[in-house]
C-alpha atoms as a PDB file:
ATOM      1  CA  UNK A   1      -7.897   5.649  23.391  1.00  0.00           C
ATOM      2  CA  UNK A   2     -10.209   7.680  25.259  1.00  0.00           C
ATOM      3  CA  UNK A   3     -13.456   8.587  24.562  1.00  0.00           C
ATOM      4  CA  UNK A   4     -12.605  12.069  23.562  1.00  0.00           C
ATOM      5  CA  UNK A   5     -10.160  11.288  21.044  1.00  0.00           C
ATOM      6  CA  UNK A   6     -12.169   9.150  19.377  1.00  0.00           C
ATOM      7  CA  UNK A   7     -15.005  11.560  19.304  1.00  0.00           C
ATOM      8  CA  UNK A   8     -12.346  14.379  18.253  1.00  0.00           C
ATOM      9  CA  UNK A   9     -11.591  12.687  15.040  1.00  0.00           C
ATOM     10  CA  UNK A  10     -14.983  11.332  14.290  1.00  0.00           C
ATOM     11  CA  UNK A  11     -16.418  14.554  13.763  1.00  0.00           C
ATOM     12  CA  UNK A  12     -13.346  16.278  11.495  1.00  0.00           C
ATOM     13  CA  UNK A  13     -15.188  17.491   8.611  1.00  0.00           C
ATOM     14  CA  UNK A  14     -14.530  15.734   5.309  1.00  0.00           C
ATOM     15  CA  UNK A  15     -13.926  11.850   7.110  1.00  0.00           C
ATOM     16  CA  UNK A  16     -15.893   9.345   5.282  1.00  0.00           C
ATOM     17  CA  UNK A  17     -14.502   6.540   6.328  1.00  0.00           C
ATOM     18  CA  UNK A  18     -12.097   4.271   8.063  1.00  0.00           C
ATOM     19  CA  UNK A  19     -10.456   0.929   8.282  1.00  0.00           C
ATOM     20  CA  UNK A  20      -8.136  -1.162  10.125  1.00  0.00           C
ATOM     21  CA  UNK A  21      -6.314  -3.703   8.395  1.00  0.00           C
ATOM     22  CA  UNK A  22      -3.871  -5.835   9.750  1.00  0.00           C
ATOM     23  CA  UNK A  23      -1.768  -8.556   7.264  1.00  0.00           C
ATOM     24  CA  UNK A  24      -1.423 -11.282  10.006  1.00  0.00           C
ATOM     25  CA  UNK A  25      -4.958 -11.837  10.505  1.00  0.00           C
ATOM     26  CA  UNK A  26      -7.774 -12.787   8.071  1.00  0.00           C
ATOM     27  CA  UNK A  27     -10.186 -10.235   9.887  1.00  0.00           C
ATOM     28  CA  UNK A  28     -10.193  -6.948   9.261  1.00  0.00           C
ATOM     29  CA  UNK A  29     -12.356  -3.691  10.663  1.00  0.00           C
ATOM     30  CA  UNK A  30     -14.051  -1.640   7.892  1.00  0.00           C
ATOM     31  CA  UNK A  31     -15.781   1.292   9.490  1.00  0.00           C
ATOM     32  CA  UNK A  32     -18.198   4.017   7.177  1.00  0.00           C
ATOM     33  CA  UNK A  33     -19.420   7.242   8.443  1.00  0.00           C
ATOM     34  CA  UNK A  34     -21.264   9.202   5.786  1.00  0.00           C
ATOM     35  CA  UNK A  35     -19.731   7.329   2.900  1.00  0.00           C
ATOM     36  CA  UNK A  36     -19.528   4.041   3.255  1.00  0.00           C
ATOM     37  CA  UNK A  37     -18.329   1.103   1.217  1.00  0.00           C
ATOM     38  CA  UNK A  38     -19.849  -2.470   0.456  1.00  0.00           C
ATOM     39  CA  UNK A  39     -18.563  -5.801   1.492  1.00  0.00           C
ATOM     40  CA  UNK A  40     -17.052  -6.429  -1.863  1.00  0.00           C
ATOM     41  CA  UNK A  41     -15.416  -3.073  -2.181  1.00  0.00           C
ATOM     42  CA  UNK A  42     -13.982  -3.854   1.584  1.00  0.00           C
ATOM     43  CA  UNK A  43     -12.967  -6.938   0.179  1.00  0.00           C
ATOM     44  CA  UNK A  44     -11.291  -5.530  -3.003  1.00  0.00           C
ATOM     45  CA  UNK A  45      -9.304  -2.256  -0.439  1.00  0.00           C
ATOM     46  CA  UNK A  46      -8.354  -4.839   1.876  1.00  0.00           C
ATOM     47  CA  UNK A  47      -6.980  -7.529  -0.429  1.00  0.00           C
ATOM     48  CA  UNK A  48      -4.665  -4.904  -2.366  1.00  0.00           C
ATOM     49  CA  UNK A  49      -3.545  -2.628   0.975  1.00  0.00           C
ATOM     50  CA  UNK A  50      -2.029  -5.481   2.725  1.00  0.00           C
ATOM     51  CA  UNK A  51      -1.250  -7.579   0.033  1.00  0.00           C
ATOM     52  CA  UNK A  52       1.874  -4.487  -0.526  1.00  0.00           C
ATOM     53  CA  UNK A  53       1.965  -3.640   3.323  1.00  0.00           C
ATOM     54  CA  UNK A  54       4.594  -6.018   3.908  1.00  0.00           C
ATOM     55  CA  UNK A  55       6.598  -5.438   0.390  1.00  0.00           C
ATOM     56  CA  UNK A  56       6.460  -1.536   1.748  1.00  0.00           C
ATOM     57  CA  UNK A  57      10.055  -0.361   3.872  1.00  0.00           C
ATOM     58  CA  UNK A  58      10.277  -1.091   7.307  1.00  0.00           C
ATOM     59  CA  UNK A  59      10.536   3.292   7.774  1.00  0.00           C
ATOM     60  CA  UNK A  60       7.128   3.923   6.121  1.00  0.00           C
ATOM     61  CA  UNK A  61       5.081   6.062   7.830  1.00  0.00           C
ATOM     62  CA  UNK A  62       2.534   7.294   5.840  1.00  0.00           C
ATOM     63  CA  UNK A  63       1.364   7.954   2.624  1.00  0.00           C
ATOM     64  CA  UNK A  64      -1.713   9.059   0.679  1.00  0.00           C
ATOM     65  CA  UNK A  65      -3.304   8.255  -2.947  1.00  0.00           C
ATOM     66  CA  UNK A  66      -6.538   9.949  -4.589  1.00  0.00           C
ATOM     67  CA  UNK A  67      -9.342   7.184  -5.860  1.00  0.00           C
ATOM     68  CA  UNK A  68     -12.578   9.283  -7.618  1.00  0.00           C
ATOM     69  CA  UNK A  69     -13.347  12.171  -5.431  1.00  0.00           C
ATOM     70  CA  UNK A  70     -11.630  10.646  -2.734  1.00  0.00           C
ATOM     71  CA  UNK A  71      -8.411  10.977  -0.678  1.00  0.00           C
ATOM     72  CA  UNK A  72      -7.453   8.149   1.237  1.00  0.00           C
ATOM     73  CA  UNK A  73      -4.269   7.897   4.140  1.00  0.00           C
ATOM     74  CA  UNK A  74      -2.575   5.153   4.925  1.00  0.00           C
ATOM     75  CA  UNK A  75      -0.892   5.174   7.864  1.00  0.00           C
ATOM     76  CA  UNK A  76       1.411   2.451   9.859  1.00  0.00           C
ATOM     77  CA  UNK A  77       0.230   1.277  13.083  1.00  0.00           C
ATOM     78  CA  UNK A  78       3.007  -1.280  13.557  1.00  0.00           C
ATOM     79  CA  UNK A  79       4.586  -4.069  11.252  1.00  0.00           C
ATOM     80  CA  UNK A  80       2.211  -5.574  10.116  1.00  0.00           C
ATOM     81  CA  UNK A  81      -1.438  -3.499  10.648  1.00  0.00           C
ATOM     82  CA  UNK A  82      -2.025  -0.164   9.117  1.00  0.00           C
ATOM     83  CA  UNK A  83      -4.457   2.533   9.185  1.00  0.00           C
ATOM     84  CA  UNK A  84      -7.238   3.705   6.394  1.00  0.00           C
ATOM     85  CA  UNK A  85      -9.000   6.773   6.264  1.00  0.00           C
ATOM     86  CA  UNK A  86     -10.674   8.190   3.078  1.00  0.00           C
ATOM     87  CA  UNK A  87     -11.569  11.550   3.319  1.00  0.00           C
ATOM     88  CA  UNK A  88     -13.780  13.775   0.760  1.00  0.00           C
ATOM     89  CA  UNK A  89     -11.394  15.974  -1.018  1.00  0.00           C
ATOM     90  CA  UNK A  90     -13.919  18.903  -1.743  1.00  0.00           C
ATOM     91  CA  UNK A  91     -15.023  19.090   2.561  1.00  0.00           C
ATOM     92  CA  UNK A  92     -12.269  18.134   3.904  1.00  0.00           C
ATOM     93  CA  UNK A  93     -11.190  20.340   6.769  1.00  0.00           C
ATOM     94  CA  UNK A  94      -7.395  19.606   6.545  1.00  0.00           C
ATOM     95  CA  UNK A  95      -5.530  21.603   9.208  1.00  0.00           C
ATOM     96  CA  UNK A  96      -8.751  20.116  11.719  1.00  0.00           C
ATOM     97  CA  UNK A  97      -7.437  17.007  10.313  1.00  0.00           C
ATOM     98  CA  UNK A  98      -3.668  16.985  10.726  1.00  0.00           C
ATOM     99  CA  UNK A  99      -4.468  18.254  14.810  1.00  0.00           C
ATOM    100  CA  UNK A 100      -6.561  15.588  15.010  1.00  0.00           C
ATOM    101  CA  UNK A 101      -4.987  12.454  13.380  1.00  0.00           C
ATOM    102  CA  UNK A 102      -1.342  12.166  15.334  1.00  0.00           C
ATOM    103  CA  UNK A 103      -3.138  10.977  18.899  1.00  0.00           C
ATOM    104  CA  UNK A 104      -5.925   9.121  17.189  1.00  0.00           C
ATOM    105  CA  UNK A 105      -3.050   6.979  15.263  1.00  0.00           C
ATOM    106  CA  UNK A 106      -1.101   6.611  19.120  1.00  0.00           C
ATOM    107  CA  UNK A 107      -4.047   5.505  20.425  1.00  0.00           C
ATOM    108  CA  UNK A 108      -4.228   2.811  17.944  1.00  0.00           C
ATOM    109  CA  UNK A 109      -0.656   2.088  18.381  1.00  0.00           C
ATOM    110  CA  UNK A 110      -0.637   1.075  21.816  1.00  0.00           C
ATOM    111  CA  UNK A 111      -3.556   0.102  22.372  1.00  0.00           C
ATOM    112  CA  UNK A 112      -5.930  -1.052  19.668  1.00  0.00           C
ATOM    113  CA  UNK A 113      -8.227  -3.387  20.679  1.00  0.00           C
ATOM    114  CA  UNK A 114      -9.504  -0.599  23.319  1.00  0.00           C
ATOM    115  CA  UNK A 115      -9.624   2.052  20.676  1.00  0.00           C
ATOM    116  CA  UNK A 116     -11.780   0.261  18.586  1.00  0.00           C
ATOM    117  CA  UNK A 117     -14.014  -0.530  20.821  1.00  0.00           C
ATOM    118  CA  UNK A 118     -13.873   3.594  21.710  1.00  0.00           C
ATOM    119  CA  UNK A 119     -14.173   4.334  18.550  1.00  0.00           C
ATOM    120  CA  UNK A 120     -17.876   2.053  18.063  1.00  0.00           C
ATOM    121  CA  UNK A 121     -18.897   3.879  21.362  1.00  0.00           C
ATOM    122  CA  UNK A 122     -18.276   6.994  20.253  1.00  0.00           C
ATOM    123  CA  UNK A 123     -19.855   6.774  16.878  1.00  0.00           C
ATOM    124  CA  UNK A 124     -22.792   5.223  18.688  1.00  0.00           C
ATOM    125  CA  UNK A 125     -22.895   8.448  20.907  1.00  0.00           C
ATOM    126  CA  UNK A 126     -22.492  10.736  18.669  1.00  0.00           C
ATOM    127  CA  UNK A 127     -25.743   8.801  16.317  1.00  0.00           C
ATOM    128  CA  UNK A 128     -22.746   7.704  12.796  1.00  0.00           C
ATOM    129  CA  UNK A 129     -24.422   3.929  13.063  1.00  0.00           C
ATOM    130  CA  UNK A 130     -26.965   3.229  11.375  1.00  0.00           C
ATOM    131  CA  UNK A 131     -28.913   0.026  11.024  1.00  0.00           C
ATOM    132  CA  UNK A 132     -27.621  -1.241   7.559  1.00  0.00           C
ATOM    133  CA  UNK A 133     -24.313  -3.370   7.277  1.00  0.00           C
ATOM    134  CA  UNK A 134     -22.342  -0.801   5.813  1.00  0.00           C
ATOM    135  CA  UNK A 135     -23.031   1.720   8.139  1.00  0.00           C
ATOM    136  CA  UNK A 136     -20.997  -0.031  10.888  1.00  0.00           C
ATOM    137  CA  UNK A 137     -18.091  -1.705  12.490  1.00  0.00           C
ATOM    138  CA  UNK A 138     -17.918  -4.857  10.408  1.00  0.00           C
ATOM    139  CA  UNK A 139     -15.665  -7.880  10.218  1.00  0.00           C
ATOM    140  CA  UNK A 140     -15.103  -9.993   7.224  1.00  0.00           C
ATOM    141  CA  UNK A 141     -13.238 -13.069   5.917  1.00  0.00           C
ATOM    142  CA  UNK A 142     -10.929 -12.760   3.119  1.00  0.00           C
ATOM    143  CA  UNK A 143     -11.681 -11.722  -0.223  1.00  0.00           C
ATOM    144  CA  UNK A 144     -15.013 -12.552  -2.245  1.00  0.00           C
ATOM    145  CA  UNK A 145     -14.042 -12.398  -5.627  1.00  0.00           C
ATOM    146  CA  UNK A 146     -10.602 -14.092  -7.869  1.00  0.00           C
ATOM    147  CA  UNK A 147      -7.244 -11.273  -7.463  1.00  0.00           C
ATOM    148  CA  UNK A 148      -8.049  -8.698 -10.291  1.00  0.00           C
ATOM    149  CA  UNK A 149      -5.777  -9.237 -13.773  1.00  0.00           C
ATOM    150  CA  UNK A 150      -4.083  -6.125 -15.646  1.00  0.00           C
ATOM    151  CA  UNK A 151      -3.241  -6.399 -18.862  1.00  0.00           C
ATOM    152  CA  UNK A 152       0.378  -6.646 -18.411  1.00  0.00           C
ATOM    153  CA  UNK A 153       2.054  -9.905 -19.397  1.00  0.00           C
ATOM    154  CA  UNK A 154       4.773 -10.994 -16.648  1.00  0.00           C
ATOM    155  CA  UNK A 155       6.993 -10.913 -19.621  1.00  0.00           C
ATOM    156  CA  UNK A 156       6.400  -7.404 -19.930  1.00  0.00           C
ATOM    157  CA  UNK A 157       7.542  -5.907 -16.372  1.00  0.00           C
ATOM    158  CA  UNK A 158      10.692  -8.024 -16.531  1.00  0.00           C
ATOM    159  CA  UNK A 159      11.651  -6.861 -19.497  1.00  0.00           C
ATOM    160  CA  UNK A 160      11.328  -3.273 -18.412  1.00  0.00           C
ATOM    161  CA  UNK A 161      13.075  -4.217 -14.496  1.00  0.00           C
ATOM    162  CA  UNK A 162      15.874  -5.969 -16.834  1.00  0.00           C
ATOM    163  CA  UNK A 163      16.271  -2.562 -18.643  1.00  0.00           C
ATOM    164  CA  UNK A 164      16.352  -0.867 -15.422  1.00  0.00           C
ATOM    165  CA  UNK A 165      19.372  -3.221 -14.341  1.00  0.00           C
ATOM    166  CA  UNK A 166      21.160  -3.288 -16.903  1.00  0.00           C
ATOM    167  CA  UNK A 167      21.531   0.523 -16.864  1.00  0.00           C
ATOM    168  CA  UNK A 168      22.658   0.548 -13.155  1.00  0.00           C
ATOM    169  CA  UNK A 169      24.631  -2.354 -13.545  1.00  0.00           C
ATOM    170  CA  UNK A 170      27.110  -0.118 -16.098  1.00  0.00           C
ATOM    171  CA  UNK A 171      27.662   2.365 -13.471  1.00  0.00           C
ATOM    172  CA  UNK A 172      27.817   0.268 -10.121  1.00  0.00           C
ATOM    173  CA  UNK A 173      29.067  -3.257 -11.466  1.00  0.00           C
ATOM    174  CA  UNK A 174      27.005  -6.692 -11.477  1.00  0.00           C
ATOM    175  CA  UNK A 175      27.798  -7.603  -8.320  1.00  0.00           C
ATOM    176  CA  UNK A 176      26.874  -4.456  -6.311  1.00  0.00           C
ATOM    177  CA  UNK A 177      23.466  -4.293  -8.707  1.00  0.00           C
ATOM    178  CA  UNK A 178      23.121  -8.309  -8.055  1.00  0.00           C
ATOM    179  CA  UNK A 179      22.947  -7.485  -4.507  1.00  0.00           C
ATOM    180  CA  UNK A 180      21.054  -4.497  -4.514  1.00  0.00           C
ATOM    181  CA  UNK A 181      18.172  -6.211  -6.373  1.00  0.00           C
ATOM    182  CA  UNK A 182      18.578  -9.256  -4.101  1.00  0.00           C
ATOM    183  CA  UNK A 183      18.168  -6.737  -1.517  1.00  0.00           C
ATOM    184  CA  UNK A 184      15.645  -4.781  -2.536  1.00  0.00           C
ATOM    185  CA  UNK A 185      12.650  -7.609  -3.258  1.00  0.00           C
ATOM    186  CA  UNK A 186       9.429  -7.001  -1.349  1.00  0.00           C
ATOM    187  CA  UNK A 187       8.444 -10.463  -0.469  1.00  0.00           C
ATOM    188  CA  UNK A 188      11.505 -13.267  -0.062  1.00  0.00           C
ATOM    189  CA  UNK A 189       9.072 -15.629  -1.258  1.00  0.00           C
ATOM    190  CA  UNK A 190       9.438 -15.135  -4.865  1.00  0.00           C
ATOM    191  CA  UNK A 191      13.100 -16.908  -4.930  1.00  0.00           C
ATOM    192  CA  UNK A 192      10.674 -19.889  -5.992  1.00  0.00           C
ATOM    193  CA  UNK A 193       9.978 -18.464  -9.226  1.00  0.00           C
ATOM    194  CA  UNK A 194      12.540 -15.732  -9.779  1.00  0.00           C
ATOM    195  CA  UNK A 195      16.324 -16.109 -10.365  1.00  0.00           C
ATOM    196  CA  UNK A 196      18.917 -13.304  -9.871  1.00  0.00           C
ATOM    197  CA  UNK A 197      22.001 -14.258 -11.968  1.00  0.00           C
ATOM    198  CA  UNK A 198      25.479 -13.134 -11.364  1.00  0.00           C
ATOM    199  CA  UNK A 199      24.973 -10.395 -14.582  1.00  0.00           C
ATOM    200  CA  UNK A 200      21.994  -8.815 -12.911  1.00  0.00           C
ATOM    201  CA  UNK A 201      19.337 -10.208 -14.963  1.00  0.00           C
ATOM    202  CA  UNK A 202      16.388 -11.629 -13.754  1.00  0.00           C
ATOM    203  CA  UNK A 203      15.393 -14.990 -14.777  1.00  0.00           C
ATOM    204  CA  UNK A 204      11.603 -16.240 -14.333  1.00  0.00           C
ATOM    205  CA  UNK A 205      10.549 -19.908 -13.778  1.00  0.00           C
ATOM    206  CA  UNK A 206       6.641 -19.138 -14.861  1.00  0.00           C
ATOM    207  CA  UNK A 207       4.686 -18.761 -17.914  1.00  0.00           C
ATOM    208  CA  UNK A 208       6.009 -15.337 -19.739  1.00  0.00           C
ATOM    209  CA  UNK A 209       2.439 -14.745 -21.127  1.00  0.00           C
ATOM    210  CA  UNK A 210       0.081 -15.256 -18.256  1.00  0.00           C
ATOM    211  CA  UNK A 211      -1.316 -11.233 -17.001  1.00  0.00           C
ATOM    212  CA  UNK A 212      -0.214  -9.797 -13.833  1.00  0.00           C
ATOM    213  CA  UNK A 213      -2.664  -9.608 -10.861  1.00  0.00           C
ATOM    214  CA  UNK A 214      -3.150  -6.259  -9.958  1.00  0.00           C
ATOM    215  CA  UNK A 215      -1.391  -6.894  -6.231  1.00  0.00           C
ATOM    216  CA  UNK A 216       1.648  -8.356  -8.417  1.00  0.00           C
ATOM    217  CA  UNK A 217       1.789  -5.459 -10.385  1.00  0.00           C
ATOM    218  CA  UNK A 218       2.030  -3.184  -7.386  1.00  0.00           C
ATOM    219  CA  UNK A 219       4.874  -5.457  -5.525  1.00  0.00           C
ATOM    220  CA  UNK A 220       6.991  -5.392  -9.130  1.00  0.00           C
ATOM    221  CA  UNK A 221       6.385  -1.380  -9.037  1.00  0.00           C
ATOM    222  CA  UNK A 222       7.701  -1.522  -5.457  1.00  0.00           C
ATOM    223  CA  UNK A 223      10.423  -3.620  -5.719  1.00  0.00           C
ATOM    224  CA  UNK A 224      11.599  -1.271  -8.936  1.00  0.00           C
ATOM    225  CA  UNK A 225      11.179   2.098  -5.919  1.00  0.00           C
ATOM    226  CA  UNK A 226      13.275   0.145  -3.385  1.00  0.00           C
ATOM    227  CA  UNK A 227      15.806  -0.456  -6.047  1.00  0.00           C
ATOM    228  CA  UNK A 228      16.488   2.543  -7.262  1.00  0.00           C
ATOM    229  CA  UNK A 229      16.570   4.286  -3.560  1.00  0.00           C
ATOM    230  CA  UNK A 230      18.534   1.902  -2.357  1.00  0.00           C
ATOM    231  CA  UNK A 231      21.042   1.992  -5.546  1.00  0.00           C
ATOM    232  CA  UNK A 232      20.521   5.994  -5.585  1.00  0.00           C
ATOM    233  CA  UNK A 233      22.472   6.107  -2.724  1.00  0.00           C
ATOM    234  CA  UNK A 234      25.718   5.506  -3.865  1.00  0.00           C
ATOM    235  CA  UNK A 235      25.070   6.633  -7.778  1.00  0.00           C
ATOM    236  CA  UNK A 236      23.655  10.407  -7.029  1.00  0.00           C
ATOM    237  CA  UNK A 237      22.381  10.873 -10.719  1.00  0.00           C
ATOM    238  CA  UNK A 238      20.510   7.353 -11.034  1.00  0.00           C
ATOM    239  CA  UNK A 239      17.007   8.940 -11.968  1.00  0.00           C
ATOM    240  CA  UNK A 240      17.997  11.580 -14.328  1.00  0.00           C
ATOM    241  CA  UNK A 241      20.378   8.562 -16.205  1.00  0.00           C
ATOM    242  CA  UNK A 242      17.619   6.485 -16.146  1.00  0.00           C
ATOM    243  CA  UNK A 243      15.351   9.010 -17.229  1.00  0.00           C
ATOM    244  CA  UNK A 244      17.635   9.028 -20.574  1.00  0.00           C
ATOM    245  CA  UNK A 245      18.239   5.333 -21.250  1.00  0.00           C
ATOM    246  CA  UNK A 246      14.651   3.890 -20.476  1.00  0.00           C
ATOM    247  CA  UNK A 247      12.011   4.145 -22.851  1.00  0.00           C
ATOM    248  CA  UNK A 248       8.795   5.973 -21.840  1.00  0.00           C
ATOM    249  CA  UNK A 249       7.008   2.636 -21.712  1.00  0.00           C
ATOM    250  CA  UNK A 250       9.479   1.389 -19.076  1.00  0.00           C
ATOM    251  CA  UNK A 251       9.567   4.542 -17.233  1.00  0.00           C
ATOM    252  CA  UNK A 252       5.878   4.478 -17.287  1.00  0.00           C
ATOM    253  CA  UNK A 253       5.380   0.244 -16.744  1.00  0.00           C
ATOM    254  CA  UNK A 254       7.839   0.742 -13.792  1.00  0.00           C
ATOM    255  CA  UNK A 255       6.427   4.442 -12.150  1.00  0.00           C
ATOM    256  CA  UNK A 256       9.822   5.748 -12.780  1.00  0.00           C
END
């Protein structure tokens, strides 16, 4: 990344403030402009963006949620770092931003250990650090607090995803929907505690009542997405079946 770049994107309008987060490493590079956020809120963003990254498909580029007055983007920088950047919805400067963001994400892409160090020069140049923690490039180790609980029992979602199956299974077959959901689950390492049997139904090997973490939650809501695009490809009218058969709970439990 060159110096210009960098400086090009740090002064869009409407940027509060960025991150780098990469799910092989325990370090991760929180960076605040205007805006910035605490250790434990770096810890909280952190521990829920990557803790999906990997459950997210392989052809995700992008995507964007709102949090308060906030917009943040998420973007891919390979498979298994992605970048943040929260933006304030009421200043942004959005066409500024969309010139801006496509060679500032290459840069990162091939070479990111030089862009971040461009992108702390820059901001250093251009007077965005300040003294205080939050108002620079900062590392950190791991959460600080337990994983966040929902109110949703275990019990609950697989109730709902056994719904979900059982109304694809009567179109495609068991098998093909045994597969499909085989197929479809975001992190292989939950064959420990869940079973697949051959009628489609999933089978847990935990405690029905304990709560969801919120990360859990998120992977479950996932796993339902990559289910039904994966099983909307060969049955064309999946959602607007589904949006018959399943209860607005489910619908709702499952993002449907």
């Amino acid at each position: 990344m060159t110096s210009a770049v960098a400086k090009d994107f740090l002064t869009v309008p409407g940027i509060a403030s960025l991150a780098v987060m990469d799910g092989s490493a325990p370090v991760h590079h929180f960076y605040g402009i205007d805006q910035s956020f605490t250790a434990k809120q770096q810890s909280l963003l952190s521990e829920a963006i990557t803790g999906v990254l990997g459950s997210i498909a392989e052809d995700f580029a992008s995507f964007e949620f709102r949090w308060r007055t906030y917009q943040a983007y998420l973007y891919r920088i390979d498979y298994a770092a992605v970048l943040m950047v929260v933006t304030l919805r009421s200043s942004l400067d959005k066409p500024h931003y969309q010139q801006r963001i496509q060679p500032f994400l290459q840069a990162l892409q091939s070479t990111r250990e030089e862009a971040l160090q461009q992108l702390n020069t820059a901001a250093q140049q251009l007077g965005l650090l300040g003294d205080g923690p939050n108002n620079q490039l900062t590392e950190f180790q791991g959460p600080e607090e337990p994983p966040c609980l929902t109110e949703i029992e275990l019990q609950t979602i697989l109730n709902a995803f056994n719904s979900m199956a059982e109304c694809v299974a009567y179109y495609l077959g068991k098998t093909v929907t045994t597969n499909q959901l085989k197929a479809s689950c975001p992190d292989p390492s939950w064959t420990a505690w869940v079973d697949i049997d051959r009628h489609a139904k999933l089978i847990i090997r935990e405690s029905p009542t304990r709560p969801l973490t919120a990360i859990e939650y998120q992977q479950w809501q996932c796993w339902a997405q990559r289910f039904l695009q994966n099983s909307g490809k060969v049955l064309r009218n999946l959602t607007s079946i589904l949006d018959r058969q399943l209860t607005d709970a489910e619908k709702d439990l499952l993002r449907l």
